[in-house]
C-alpha atoms as a PDB file:
ATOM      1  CA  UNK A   1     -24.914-177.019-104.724  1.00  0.00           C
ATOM      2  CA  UNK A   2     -24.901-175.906-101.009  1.00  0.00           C
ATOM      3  CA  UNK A   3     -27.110-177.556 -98.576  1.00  0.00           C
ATOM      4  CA  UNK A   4     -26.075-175.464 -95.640  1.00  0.00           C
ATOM      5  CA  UNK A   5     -28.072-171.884 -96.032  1.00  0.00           C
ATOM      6  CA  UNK A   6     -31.057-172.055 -93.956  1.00  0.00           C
ATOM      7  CA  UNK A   7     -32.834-168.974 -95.259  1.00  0.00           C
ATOM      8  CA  UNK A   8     -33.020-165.442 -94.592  1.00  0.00           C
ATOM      9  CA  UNK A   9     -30.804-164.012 -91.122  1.00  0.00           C
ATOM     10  CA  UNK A  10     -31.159-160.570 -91.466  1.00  0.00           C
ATOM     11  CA  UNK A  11     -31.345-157.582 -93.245  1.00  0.00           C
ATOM     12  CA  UNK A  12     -29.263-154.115 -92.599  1.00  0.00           C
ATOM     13  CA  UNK A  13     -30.837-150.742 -93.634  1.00  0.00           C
ATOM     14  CA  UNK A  14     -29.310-147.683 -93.078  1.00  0.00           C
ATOM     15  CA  UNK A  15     -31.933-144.337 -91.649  1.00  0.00           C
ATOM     16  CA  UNK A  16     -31.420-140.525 -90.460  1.00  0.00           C
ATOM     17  CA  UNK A  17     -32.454-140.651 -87.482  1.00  0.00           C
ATOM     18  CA  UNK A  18     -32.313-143.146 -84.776  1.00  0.00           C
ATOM     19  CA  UNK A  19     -35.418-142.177 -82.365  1.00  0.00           C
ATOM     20  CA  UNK A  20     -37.673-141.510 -85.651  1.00  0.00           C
ATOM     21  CA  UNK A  21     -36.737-145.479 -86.613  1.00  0.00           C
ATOM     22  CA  UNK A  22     -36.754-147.147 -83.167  1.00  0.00           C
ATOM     23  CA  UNK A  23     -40.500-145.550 -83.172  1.00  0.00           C
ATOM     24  CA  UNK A  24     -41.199-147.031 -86.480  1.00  0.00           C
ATOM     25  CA  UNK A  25     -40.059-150.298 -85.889  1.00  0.00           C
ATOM     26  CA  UNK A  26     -40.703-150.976 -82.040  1.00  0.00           C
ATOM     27  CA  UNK A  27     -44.104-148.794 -81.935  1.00  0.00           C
ATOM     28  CA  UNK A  28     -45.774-149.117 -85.484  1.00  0.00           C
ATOM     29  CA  UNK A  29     -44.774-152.148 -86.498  1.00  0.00           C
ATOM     30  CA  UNK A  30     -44.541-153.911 -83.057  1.00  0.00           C
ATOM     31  CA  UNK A  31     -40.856-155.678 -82.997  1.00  0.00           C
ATOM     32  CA  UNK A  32     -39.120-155.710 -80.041  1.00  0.00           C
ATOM     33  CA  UNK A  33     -35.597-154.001 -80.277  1.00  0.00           C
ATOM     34  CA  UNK A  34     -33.232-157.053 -79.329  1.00  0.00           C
ATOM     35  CA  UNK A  35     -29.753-154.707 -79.035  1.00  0.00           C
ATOM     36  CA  UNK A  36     -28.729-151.172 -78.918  1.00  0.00           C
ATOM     37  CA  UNK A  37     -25.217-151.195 -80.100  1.00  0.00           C
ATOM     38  CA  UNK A  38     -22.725-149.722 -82.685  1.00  0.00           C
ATOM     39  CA  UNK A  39     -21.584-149.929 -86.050  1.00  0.00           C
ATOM     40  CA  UNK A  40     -18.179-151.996 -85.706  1.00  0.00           C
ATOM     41  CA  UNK A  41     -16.669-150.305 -88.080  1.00  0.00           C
ATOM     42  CA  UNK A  42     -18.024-146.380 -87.454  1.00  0.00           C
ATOM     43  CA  UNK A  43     -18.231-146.742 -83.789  1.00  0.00           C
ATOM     44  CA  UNK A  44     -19.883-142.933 -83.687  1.00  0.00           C
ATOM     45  CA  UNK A  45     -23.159-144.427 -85.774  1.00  0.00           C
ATOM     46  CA  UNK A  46     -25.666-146.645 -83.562  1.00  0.00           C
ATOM     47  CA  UNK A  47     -26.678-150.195 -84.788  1.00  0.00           C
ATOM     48  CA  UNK A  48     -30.028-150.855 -84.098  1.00  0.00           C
ATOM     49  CA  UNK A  49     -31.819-154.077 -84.270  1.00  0.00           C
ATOM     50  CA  UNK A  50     -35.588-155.564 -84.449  1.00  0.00           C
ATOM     51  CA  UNK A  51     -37.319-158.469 -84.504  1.00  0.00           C
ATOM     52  CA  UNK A  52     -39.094-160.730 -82.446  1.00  0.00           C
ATOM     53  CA  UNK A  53     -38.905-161.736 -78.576  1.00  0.00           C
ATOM     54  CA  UNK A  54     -35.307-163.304 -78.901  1.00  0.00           C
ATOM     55  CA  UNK A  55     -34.277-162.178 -82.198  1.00  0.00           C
ATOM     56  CA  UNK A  56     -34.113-165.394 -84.173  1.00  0.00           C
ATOM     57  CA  UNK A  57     -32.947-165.783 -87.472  1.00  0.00           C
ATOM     58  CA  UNK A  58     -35.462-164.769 -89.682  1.00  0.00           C
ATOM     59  CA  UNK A  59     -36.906-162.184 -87.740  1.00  0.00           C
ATOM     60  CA  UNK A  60     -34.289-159.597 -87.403  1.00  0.00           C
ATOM     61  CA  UNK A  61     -34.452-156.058 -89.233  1.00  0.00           C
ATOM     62  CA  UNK A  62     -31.237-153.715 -88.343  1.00  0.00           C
ATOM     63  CA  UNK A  63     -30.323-150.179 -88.941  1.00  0.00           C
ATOM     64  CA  UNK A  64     -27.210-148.045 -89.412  1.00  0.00           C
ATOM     65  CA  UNK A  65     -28.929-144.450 -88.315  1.00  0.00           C
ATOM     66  CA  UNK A  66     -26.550-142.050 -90.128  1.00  0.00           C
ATOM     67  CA  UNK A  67     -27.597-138.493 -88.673  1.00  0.00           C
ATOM     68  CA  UNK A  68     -28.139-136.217 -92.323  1.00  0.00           C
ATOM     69  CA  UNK A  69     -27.322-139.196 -94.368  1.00  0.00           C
ATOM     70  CA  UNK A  70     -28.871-138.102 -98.021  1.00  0.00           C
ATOM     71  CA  UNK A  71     -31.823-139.949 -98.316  1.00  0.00           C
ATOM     72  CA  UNK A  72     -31.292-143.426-101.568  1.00  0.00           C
ATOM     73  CA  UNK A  73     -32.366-143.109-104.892  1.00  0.00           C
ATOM     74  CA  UNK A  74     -34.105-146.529-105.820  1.00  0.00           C
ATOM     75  CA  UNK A  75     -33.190-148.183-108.672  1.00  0.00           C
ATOM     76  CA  UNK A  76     -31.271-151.588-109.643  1.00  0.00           C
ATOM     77  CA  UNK A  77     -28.585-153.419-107.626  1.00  0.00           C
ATOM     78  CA  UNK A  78     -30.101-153.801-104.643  1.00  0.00           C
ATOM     79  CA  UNK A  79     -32.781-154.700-102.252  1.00  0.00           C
ATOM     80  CA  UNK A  80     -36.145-153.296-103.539  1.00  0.00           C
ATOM     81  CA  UNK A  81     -38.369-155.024-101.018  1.00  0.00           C
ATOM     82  CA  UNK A  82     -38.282-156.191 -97.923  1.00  0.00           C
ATOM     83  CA  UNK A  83     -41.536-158.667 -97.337  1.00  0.00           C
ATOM     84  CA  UNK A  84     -42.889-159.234 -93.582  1.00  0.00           C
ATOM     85  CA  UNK A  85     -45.133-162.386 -93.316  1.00  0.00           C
ATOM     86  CA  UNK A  86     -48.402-162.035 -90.960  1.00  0.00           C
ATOM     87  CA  UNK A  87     -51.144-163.886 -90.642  1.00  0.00           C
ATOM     88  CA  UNK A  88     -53.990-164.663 -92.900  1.00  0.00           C
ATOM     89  CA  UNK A  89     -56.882-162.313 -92.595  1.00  0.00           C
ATOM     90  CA  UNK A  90     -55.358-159.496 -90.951  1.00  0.00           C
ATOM     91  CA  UNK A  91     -54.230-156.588 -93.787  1.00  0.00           C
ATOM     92  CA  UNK A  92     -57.085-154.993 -92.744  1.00  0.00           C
ATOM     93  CA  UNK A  93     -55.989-154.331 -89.380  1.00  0.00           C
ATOM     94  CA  UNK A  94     -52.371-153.348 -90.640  1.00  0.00           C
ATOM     95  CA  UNK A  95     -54.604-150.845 -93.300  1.00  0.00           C
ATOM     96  CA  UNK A  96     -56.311-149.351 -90.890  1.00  0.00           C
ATOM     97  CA  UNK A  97     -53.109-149.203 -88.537  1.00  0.00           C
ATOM     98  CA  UNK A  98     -51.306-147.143 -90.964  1.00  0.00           C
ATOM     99  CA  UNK A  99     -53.464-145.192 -91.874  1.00  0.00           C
ATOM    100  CA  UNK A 100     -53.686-143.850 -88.053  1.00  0.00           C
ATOM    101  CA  UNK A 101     -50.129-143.900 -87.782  1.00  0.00           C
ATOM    102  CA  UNK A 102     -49.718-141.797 -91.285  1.00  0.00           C
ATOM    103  CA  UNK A 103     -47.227-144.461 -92.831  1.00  0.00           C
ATOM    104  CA  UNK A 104     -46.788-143.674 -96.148  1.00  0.00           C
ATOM    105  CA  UNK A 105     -47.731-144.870 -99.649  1.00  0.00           C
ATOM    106  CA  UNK A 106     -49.860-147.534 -98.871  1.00  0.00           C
ATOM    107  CA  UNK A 107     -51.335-149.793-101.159  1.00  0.00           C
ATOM    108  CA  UNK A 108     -52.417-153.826-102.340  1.00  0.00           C
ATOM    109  CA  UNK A 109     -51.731-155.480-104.301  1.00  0.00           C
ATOM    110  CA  UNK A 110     -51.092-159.412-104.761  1.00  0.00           C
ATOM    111  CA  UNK A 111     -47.865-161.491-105.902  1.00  0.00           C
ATOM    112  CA  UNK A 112     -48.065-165.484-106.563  1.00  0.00           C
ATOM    113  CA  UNK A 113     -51.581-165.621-105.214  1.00  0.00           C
ATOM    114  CA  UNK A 114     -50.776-163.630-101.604  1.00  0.00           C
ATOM    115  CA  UNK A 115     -52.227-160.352-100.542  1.00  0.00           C
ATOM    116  CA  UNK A 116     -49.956-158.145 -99.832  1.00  0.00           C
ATOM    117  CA  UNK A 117     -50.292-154.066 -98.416  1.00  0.00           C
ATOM    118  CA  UNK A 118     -46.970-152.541 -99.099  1.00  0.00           C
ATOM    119  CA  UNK A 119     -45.525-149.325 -97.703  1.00  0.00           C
ATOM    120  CA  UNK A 120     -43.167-146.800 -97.030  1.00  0.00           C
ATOM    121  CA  UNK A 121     -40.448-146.300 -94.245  1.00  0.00           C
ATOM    122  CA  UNK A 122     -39.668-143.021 -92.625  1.00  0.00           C
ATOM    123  CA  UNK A 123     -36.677-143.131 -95.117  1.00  0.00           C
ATOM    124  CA  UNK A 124     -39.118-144.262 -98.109  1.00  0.00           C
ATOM    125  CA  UNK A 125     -37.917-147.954 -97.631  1.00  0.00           C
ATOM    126  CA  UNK A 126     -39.741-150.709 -99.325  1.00  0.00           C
ATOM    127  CA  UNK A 127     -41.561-152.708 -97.609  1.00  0.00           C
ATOM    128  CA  UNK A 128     -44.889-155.144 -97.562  1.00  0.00           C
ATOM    129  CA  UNK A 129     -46.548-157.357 -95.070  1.00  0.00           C
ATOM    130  CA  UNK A 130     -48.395-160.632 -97.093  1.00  0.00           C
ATOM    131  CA  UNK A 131     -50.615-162.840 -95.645  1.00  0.00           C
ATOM    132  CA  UNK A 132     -49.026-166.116 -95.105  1.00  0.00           C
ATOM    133  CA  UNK A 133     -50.912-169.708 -93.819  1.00  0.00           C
ATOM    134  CA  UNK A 134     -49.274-171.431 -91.711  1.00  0.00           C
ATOM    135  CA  UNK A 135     -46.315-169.166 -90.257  1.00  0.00           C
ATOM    136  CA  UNK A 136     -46.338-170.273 -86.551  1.00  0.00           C
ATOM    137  CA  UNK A 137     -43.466-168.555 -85.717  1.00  0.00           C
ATOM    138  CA  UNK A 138     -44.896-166.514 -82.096  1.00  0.00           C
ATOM    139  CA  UNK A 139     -44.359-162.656 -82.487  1.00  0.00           C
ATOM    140  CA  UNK A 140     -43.355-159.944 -79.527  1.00  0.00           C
ATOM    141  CA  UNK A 141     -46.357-160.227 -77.579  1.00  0.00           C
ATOM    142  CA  UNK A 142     -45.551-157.331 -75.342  1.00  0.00           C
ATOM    143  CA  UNK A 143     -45.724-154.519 -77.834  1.00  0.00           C
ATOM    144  CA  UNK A 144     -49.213-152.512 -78.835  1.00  0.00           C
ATOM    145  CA  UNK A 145     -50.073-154.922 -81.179  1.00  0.00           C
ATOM    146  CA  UNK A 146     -52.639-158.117 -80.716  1.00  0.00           C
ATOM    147  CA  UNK A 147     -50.461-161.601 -80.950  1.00  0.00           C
ATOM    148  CA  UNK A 148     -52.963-162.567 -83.651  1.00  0.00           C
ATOM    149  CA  UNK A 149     -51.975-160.021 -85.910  1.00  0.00           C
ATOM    150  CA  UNK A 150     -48.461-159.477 -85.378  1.00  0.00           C
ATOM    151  CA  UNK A 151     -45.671-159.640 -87.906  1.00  0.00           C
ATOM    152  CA  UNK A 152     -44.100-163.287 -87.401  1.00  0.00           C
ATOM    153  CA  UNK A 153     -40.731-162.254 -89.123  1.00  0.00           C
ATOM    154  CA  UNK A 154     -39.960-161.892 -92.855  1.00  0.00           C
ATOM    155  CA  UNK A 155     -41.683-163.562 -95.650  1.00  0.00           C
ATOM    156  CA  UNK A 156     -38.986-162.359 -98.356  1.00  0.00           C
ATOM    157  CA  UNK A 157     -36.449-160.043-100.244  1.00  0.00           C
ATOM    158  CA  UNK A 158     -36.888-158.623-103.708  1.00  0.00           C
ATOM    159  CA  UNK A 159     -33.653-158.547-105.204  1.00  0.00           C
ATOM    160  CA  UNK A 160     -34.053-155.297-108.234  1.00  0.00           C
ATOM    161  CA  UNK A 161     -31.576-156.404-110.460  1.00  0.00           C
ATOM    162  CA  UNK A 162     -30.286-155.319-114.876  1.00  0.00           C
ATOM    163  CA  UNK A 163     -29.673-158.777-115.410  1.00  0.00           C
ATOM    164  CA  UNK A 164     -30.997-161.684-112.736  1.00  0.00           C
ATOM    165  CA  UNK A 165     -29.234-164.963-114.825  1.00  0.00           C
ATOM    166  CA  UNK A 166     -26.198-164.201-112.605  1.00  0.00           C
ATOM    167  CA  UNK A 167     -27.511-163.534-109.272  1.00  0.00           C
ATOM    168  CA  UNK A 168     -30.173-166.438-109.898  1.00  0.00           C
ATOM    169  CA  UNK A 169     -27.214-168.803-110.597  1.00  0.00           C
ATOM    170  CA  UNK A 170     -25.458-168.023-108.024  1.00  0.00           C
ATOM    171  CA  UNK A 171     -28.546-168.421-105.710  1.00  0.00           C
ATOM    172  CA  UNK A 172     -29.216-171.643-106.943  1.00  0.00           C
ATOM    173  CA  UNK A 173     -25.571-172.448-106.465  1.00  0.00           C
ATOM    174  CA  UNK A 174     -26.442-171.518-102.655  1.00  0.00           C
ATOM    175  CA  UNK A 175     -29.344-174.232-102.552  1.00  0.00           C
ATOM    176  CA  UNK A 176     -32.077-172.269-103.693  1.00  0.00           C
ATOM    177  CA  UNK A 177     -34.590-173.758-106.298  1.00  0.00           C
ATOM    178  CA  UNK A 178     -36.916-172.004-108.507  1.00  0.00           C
ATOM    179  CA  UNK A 179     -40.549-172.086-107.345  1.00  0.00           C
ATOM    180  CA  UNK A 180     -42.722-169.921-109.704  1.00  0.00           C
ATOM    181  CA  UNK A 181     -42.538-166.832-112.320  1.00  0.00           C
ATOM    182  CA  UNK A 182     -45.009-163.711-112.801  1.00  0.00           C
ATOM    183  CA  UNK A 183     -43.912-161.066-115.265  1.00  0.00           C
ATOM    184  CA  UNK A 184     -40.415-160.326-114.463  1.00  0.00           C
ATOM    185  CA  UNK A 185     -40.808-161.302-110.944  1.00  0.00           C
ATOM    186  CA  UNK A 186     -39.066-164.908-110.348  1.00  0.00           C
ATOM    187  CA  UNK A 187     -39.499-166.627-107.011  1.00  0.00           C
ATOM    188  CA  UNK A 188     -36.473-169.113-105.607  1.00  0.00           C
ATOM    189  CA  UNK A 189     -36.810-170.820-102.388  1.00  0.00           C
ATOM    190  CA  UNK A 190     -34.218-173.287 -99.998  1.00  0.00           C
ATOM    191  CA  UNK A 191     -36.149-176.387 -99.854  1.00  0.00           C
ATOM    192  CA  UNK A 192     -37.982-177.241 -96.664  1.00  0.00           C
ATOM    193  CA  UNK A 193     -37.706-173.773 -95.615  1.00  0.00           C
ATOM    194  CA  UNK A 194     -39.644-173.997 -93.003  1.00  0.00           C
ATOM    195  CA  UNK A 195     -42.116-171.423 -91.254  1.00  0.00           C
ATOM    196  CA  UNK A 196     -40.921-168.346 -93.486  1.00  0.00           C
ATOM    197  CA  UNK A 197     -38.120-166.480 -94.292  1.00  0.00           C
ATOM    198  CA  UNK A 198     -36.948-168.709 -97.160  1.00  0.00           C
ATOM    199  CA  UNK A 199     -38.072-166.976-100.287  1.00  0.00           C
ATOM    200  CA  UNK A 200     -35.800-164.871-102.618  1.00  0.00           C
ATOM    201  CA  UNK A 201     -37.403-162.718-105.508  1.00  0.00           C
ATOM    202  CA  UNK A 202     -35.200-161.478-108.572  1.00  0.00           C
ATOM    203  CA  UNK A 203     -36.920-158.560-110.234  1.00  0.00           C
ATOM    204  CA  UNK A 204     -35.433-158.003-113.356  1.00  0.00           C
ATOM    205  CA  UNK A 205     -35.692-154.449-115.062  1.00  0.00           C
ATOM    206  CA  UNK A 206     -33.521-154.377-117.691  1.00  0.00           C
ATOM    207  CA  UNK A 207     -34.065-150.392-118.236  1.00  0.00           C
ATOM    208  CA  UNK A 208     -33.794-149.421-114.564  1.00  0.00           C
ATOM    209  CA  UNK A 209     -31.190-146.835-113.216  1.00  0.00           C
ATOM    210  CA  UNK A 210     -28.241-147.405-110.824  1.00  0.00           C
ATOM    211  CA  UNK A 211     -29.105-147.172-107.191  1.00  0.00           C
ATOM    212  CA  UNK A 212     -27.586-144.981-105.014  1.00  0.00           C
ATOM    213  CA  UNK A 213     -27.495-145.934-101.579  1.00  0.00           C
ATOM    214  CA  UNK A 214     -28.542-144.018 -98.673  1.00  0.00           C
ATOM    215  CA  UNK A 215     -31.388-143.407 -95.975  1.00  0.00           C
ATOM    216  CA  UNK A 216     -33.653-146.012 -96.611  1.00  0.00           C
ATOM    217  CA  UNK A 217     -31.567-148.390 -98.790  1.00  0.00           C
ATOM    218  CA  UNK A 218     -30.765-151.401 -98.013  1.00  0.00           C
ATOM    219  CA  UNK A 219     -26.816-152.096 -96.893  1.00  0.00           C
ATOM    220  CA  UNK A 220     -27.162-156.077 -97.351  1.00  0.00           C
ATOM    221  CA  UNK A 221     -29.145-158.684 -96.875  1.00  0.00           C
ATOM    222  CA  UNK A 222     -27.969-161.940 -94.819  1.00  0.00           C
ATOM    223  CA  UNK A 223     -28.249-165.671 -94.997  1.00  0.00           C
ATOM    224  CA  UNK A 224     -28.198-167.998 -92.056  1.00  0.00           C
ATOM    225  CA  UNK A 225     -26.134-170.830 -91.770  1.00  0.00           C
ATOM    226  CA  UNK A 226     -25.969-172.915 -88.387  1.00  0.00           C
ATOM    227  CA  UNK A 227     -22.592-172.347 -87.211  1.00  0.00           C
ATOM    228  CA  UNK A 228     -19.336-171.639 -87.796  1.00  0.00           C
ATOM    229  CA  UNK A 229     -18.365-174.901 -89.330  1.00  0.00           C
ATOM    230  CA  UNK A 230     -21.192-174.728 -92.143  1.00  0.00           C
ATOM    231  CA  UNK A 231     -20.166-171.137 -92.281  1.00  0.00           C
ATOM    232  CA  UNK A 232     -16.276-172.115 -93.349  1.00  0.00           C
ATOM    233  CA  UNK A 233     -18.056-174.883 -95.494  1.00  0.00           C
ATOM    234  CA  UNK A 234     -19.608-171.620 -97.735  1.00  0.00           C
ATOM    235  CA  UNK A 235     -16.926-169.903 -97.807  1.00  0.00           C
ATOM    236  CA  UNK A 236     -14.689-172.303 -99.071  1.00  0.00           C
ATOM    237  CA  UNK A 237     -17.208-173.360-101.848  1.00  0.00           C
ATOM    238  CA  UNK A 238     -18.064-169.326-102.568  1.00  0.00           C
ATOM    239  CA  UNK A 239     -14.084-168.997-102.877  1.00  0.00           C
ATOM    240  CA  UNK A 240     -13.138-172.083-104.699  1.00  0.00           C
ATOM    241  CA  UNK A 241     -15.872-170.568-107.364  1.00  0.00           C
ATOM    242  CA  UNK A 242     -14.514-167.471-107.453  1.00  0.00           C
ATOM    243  CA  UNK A 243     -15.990-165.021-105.346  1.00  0.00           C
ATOM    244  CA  UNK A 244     -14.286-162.490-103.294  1.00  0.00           C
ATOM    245  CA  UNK A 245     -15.504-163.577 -99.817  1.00  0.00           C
ATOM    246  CA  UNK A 246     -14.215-161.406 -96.581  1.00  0.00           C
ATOM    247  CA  UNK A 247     -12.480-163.468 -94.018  1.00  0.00           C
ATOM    248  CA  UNK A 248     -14.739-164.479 -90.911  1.00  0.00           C
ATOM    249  CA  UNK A 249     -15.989-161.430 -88.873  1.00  0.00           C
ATOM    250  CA  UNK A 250     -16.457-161.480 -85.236  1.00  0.00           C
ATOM    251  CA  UNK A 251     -19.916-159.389 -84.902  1.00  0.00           C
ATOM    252  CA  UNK A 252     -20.786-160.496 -81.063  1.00  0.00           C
ATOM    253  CA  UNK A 253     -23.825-161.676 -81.729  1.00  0.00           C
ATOM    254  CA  UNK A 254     -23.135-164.129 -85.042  1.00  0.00           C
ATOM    255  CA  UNK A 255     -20.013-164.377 -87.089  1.00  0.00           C
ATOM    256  CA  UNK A 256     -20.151-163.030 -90.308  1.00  0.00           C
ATOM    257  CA  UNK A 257     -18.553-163.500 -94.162  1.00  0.00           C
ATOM    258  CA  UNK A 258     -19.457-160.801 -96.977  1.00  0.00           C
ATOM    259  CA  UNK A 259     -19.423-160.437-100.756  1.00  0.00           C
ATOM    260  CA  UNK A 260     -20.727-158.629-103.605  1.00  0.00           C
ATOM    261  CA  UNK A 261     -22.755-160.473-105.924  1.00  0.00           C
ATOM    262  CA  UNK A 262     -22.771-160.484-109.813  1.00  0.00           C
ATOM    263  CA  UNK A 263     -25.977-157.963-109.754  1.00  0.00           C
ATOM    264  CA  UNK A 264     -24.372-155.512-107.169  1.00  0.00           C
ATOM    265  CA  UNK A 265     -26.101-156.446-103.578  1.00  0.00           C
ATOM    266  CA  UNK A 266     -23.861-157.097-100.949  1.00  0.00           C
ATOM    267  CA  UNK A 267     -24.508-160.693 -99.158  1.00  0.00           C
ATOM    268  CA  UNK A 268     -23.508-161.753 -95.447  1.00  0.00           C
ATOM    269  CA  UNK A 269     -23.743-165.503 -94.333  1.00  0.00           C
ATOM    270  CA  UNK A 270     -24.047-165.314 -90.678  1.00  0.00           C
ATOM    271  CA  UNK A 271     -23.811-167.784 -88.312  1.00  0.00           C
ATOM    272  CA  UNK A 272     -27.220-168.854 -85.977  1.00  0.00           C
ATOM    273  CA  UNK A 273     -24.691-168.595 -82.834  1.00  0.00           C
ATOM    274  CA  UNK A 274     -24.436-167.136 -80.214  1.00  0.00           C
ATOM    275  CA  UNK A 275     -27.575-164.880 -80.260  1.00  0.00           C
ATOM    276  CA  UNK A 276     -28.115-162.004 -78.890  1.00  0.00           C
ATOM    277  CA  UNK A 277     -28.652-163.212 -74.862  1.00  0.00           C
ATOM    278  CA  UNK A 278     -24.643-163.699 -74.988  1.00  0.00           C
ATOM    279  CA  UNK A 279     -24.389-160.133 -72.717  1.00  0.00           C
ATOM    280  CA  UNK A 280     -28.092-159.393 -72.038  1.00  0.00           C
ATOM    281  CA  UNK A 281     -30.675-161.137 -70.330  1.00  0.00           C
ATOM    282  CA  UNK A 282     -33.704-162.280 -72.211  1.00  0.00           C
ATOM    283  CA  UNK A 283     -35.844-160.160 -69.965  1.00  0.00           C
ATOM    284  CA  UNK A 284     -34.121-157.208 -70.767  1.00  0.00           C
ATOM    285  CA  UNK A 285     -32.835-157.305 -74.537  1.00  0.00           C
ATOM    286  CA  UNK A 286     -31.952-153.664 -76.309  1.00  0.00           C
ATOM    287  CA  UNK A 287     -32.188-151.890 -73.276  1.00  0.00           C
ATOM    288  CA  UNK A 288     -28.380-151.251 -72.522  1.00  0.00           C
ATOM    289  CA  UNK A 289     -26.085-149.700 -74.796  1.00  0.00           C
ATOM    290  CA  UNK A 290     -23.823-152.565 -75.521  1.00  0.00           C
ATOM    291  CA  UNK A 291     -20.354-152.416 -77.283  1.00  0.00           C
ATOM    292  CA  UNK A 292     -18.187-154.343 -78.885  1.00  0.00           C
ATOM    293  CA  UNK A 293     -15.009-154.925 -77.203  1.00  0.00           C
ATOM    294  CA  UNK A 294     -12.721-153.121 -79.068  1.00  0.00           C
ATOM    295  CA  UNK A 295     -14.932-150.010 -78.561  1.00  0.00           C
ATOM    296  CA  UNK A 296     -15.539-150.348 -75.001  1.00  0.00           C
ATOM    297  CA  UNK A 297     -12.616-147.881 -74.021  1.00  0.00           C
ATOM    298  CA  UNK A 298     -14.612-144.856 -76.077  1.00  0.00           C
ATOM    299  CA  UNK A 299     -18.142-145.166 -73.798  1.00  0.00           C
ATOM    300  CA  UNK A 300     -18.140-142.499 -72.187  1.00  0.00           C
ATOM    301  CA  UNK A 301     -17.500-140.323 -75.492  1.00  0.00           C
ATOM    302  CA  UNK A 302     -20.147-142.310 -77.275  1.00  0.00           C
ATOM    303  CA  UNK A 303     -22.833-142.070 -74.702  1.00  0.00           C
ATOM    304  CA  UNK A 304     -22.650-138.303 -74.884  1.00  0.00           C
ATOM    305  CA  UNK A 305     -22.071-138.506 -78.748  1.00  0.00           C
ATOM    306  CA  UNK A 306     -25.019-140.856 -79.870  1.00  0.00           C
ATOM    307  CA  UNK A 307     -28.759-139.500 -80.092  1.00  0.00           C
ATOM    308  CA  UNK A 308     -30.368-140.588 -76.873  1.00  0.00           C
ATOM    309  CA  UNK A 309     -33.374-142.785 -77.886  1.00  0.00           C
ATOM    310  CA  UNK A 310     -36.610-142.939 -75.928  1.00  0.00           C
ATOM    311  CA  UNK A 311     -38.265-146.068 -75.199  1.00  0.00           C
END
């Protein structure tokens, strides 16, 4: 069994439309946006990111904004639910929140004794906020929402899966250990997880349909390890047991290893350095378009290509 995955790094969603998500993210939800850059490997498609004041692990939401990208079908083999923690006593401000801002499909419910209020994207992504004790991770202070409330950085990922055995071995094979059961819902967490972040739900519906990816699915979810030595460490292991695992990707701002598991989600284990202050200043994080080296010959056709957002 692993003992180097620390948890949740990030997850990557893809969206239509780059100015209607920055709002979402940076104005209704209150995360800072910690880089404006581009999709490595479509160089004409921004790659947003979100998440607290300096974008630690754990905190980070990112977006591929496709412009007229067909909106995803839900269904099995992927990410159903992304899961924000915040702090206890403070759903009814998010309620009331939303229901100003006009998010969609609101609701409450709870899962292994937490409240949760779980809503829509502009994309109809899945997501909840739970009330978590304890989560003293600080939030963006600067944006229009009071420190006390704010989103600390996620809680958790539903996994929507045929068959979980697979995926939950394999999870379990990356240091996870089971922690409870409700319905079909099963919970796995990396020991001494920490703050947040460290929770994994498999929700297993047999009957369910094939997703089909698109705006508002989720592209993968990724793990963080603490550098690039564990990172070699895990993908040695994930080889040596037979997964197909990418060689190591240089992604600027964490290096990066990829492959498919058994139930069909794509997983990334990405490394804790450098961080995204490598080519901005803390001060002024997301504000400049940044690209990656090997793209940095097509600015000036990019900056008059990509959507202009506004701050």
């Amino acid at each position: 069994m692993l003992k180097q995955i620390q948890g949740l790094h990030h997850v990557t969603s893809m969206a239509r439309d780059a100015q209607e998500n920055n709002d979402f993210f940076t104005k209704t939800l209150g995360l800072r946006r910690v880089k404006k850059t581009v999709n490595f490997d479509a160089p004409d498609v921004y790659h947003l990111y979100y998440a607290d004041e300096v974008g630690l692990p754990g905190t980070v939401m990112t977006y591929f904004p496709f412009p007229n990208i067909p909106r995803g079908h839900p269904g099995t083999g992927e990410v159903g639910t992304t899961v924000f923690s915040v702090p206890e006593g403070t759903l009814g401000y998010w309620q009331e929140r939303f229901a100003r801002e006009g998010v969609s499909d609101v609701g409450a419910d709870e899962l292994f004794g937490q409240k949760r209020l779980t809503f829509k994207g502009p994309d109809g992504d899945g997501f909840a906020l739970v009330e978590t004790k304890d989560d003293t991770r600080p939030p963006w202070s600067k944006a229009d929402v009071p420190a006390d409330e704010a989103i600390r950085g996620f809680h958790s990922v539903s996994l929507r899966l045929k068959d979980g055995g697979a995926t939950e071995e394999l999870l379990k094979f990356m240091g996870y250990e089971d922690v409870d059961r409700s319905g079909n819902v099963k919970r796995l967490a990396v020991p001494g997880g920490g703050n947040g972040a460290s929770l994994i739900d498999i929700e297993t519906i047999p009957g369910g349909d094939r997703a089909a990816q698109g705006a508002g699915s989720v592209h993968h979810v990724a793990f963080a390890v603490e550098d690039r030595a564990k990172q070699l460490e895990v993908r040695k292991a994930l080889t040596d047991t037979g997964y197909q695992v990418t060689p190591v990707i240089d992604r600027d701002y964490f290096w990066a290893i990829y492959f498919r598991t058994p139930g069909g989600v794509l997983f990334e284990v990405s490394t804790n350095e450098p961080g995204f202050d490598r080519d901005e200043d803390t001060a002024h994080l997301g504000e400049a378009l940044k690209l990656p080296r090997q793209h940095e010959h097509l600015r000036t056709m990019l900056e008059s290509h990509l959507q202009p957002i506004k701050d």
